[in-house]
Protein backbone atom coordinates (compact mmCIF):
# COMPACT_ATOMS: atom_id res chain seq x y z
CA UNK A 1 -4.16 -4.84 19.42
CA UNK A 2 -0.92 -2.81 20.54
CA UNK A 3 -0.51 -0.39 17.92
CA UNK A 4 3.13 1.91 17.64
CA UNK A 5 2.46 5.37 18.84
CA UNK A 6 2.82 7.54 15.70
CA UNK A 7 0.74 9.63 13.69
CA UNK A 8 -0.61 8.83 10.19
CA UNK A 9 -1.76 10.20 7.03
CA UNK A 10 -5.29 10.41 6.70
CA UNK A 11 -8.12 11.69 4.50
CA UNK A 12 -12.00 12.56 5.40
CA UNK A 13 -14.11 9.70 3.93
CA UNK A 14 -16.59 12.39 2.95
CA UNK A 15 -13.73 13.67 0.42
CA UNK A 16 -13.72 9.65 -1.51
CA UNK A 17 -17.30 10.42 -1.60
CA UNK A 18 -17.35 13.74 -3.09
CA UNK A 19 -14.37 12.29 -5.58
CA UNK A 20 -16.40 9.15 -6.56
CA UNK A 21 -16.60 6.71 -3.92
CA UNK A 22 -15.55 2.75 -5.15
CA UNK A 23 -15.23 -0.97 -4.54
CA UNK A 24 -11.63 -2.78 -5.84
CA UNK A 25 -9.22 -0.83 -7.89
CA UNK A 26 -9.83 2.20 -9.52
CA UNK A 27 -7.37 2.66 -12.97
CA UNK A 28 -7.72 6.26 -12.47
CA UNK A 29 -5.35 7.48 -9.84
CA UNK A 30 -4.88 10.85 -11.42
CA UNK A 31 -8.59 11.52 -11.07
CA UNK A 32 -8.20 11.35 -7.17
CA UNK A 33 -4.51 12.41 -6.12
CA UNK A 34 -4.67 15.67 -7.00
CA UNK A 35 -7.21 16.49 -4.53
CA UNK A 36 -6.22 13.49 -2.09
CA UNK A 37 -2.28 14.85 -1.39
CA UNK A 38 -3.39 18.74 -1.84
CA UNK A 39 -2.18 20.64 1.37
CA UNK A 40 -5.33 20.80 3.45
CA UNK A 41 -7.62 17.64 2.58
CA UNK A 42 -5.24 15.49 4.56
CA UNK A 43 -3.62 15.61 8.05
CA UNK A 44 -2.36 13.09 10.83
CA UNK A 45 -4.08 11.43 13.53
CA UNK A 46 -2.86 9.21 16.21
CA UNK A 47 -2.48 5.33 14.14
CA UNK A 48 -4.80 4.10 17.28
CA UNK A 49 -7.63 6.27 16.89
CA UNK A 50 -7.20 6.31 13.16
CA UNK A 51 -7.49 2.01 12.83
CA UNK A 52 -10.92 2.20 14.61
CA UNK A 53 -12.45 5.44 12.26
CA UNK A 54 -14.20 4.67 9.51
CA UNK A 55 -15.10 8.07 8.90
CA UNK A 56 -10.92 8.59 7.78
CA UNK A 57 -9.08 6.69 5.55
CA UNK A 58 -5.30 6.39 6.09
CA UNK A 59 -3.29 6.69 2.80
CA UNK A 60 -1.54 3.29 2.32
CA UNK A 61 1.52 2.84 -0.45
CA UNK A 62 0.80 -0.32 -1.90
CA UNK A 63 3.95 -0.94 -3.97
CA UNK A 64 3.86 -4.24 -6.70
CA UNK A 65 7.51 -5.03 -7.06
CA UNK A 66 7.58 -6.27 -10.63
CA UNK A 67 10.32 -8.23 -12.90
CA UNK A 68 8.60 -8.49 -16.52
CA UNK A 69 5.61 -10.46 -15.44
CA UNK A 70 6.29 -11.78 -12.19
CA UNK A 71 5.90 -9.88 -9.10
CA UNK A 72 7.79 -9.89 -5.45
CA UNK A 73 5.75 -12.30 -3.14
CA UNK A 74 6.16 -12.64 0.78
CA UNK A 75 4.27 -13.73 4.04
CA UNK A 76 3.54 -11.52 6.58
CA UNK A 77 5.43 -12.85 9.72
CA UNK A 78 4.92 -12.68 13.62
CA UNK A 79 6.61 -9.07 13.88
CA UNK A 80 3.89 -7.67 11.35
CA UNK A 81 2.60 -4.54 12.53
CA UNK A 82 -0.69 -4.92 11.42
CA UNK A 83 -1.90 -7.79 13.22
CA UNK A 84 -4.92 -8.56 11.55
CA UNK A 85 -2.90 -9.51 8.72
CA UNK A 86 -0.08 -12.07 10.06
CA UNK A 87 0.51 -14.99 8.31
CA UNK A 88 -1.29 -13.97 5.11
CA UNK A 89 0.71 -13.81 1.72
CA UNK A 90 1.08 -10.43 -0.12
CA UNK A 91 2.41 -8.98 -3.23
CA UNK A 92 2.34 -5.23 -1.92
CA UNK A 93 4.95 -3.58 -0.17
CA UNK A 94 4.40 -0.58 2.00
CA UNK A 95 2.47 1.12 4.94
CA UNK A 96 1.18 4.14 6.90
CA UNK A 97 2.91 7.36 6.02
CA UNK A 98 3.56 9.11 8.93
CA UNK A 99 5.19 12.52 10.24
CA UNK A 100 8.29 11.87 10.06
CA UNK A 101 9.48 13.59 6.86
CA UNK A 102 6.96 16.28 6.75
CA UNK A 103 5.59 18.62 8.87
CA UNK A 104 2.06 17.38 11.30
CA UNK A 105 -0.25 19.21 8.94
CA UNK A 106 -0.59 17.93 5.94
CA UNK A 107 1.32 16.30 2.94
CA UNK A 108 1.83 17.63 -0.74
CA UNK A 109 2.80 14.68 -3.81
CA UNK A 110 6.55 15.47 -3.14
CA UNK A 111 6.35 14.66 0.24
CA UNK A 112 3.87 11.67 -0.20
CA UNK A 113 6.69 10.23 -2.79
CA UNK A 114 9.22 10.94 -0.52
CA UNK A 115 7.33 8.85 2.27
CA UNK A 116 6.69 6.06 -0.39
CA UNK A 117 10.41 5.55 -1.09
CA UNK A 118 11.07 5.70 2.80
CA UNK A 119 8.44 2.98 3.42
CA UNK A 120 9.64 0.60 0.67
CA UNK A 121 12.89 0.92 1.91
CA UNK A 122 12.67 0.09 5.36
CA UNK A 123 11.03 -3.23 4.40
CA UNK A 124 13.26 -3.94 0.99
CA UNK A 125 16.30 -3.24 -0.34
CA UNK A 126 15.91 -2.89 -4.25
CA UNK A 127 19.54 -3.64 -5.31
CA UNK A 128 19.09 -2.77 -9.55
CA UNK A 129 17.27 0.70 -11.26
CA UNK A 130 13.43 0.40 -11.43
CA UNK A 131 10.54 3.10 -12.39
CA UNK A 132 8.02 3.91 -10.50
CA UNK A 133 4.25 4.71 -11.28
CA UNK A 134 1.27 4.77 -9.78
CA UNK A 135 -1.35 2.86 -11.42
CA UNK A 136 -4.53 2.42 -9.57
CA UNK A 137 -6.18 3.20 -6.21
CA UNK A 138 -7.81 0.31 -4.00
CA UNK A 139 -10.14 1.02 -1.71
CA UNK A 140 -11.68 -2.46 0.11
CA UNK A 141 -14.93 -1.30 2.42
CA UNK A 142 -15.85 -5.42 2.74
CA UNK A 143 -13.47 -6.28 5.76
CA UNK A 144 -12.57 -4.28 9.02
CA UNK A 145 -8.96 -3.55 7.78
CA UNK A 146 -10.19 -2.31 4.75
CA UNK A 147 -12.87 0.48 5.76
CA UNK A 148 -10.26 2.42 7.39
CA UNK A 149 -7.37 2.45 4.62
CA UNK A 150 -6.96 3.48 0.96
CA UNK A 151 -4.45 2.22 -0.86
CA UNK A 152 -2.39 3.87 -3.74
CA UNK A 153 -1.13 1.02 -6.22
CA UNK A 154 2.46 1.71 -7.25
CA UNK A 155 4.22 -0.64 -9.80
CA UNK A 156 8.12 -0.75 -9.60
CA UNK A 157 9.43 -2.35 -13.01
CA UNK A 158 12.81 -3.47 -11.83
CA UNK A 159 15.33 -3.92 -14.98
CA UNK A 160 16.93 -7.09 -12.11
CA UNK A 161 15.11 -9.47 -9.82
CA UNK A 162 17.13 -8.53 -7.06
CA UNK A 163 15.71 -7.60 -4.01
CA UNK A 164 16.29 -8.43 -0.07
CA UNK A 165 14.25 -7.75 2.57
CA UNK A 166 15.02 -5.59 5.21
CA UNK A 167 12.40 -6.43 8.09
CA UNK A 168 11.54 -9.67 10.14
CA UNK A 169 8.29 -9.52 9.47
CA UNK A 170 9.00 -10.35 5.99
CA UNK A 171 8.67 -13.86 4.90
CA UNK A 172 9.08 -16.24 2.11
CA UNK A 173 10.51 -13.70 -0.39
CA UNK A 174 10.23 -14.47 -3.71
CA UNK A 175 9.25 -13.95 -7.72
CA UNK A 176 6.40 -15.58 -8.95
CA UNK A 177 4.09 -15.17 -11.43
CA UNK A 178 0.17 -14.53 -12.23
CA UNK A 179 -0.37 -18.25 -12.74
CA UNK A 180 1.69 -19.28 -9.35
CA UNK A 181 0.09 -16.38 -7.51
CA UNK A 182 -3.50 -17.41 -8.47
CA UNK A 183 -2.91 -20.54 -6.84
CA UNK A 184 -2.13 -19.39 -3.58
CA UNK A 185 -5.15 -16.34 -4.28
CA UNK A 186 -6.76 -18.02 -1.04
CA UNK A 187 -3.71 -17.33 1.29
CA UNK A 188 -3.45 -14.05 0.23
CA UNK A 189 -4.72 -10.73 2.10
CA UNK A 190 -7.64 -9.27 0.66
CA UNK A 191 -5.57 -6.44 -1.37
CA UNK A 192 -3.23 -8.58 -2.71
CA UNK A 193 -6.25 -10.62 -3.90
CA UNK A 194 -7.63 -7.91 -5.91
CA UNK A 195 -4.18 -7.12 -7.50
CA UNK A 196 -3.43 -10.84 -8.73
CA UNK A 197 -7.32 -10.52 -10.02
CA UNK A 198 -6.04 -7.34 -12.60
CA UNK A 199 -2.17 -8.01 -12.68
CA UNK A 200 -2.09 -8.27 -16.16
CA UNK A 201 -3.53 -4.30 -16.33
CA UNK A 202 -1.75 -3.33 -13.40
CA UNK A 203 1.59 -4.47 -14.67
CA UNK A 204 0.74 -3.22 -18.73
């Protein structure tokens, strides 16, 4: 797997453990952030060392794009950069922070939010007002991709549906809801599974 040469945000493993280590989505973000994105308990490493470490856990913004109760839905195409995932449908929007906005030490909330809004739009163009929240974390230790990331759940609640993507590697862009999504659950990447499972908390 050819991975891009930058360097991501990570956190120690050891530190979800000492936190309360989990399975699925956690409705508690606050519980973990603080300590996550304090100045210190995260750094960068180089993204190819980092993908094959499961003793780190790369921060992932995992960003539900929501209109009332359906949510943005795409396929991941050829020009993903995560190849394990090409081809699979997802409802989450986002990716590795890296060192471009910050300094190479380590990231505080501000900057963290500042990445997020980077990252969603350099795949997206949100073309209405929306708030943003973080409602969950979602950590996934059952697959490969999954024992090296941690994913923070953001919901955008966008007052429009209109949205365009940005990147090639987006896909089939569109609305749907819970219902639609659960029929395609088996298509989906393993994240966006366990969202559709809880959208109706995530999105409350």
């Amino acid at each position: 797997m050819n991975l891009p040469s930058e360097n991501i945000l990570v956190v120690r493993r050891s530190l979800l453990d000492e936190l309360g280590a989990f399975q699925g989505l956690n409705f508690e973000p606050q519980r973990y952030l603080g300590a996550l994105l304090s100045r210190g308990n995260n750094f960068f490493l180089p993204r190819a060392a980092a993908e094959h470490d499961p003793t780190h856990k790369q921060i992932i913004p995992y960003a539900i794009i929501a209109h009332h109760d359906r949510v943005l839905y795409y396929v991941r195409g050829r020009k993903s950069g995560e190849q394990r995932l090409i081809a699979k449908g997802s409802i989450g929007i986002g990716g590795h922070m890296n060192d471009s906005d910050e300094s190479l030490f380590a990231w505080d909330e501000e900057a963290y939010r500042a990445g997020v809004e980077r990252e969603v739009n350099e795949e997206i163009q949100i073309e209405t007002t929306f708030d943003d929240h973080i409602v969950a974390l979602l950590n996934d230790d059952s697959t490969e991709v999954g024992r090296v990331h941690l994913g923070v759940v953001h919901v955008f609640k966008l007052d429009e549906p209109n949205v365009e993507k940005r990147e090639a590697m987006i896909t089939s862009l569109e609305f749907l809801s819970r219902e639609e999504l659960l029929k395609r659950r088996d298509t989906l990447e393993t994240w966006s599974q366990l969202c559709v499972d809880q959208l109706d908390r995530l999105l409350a």
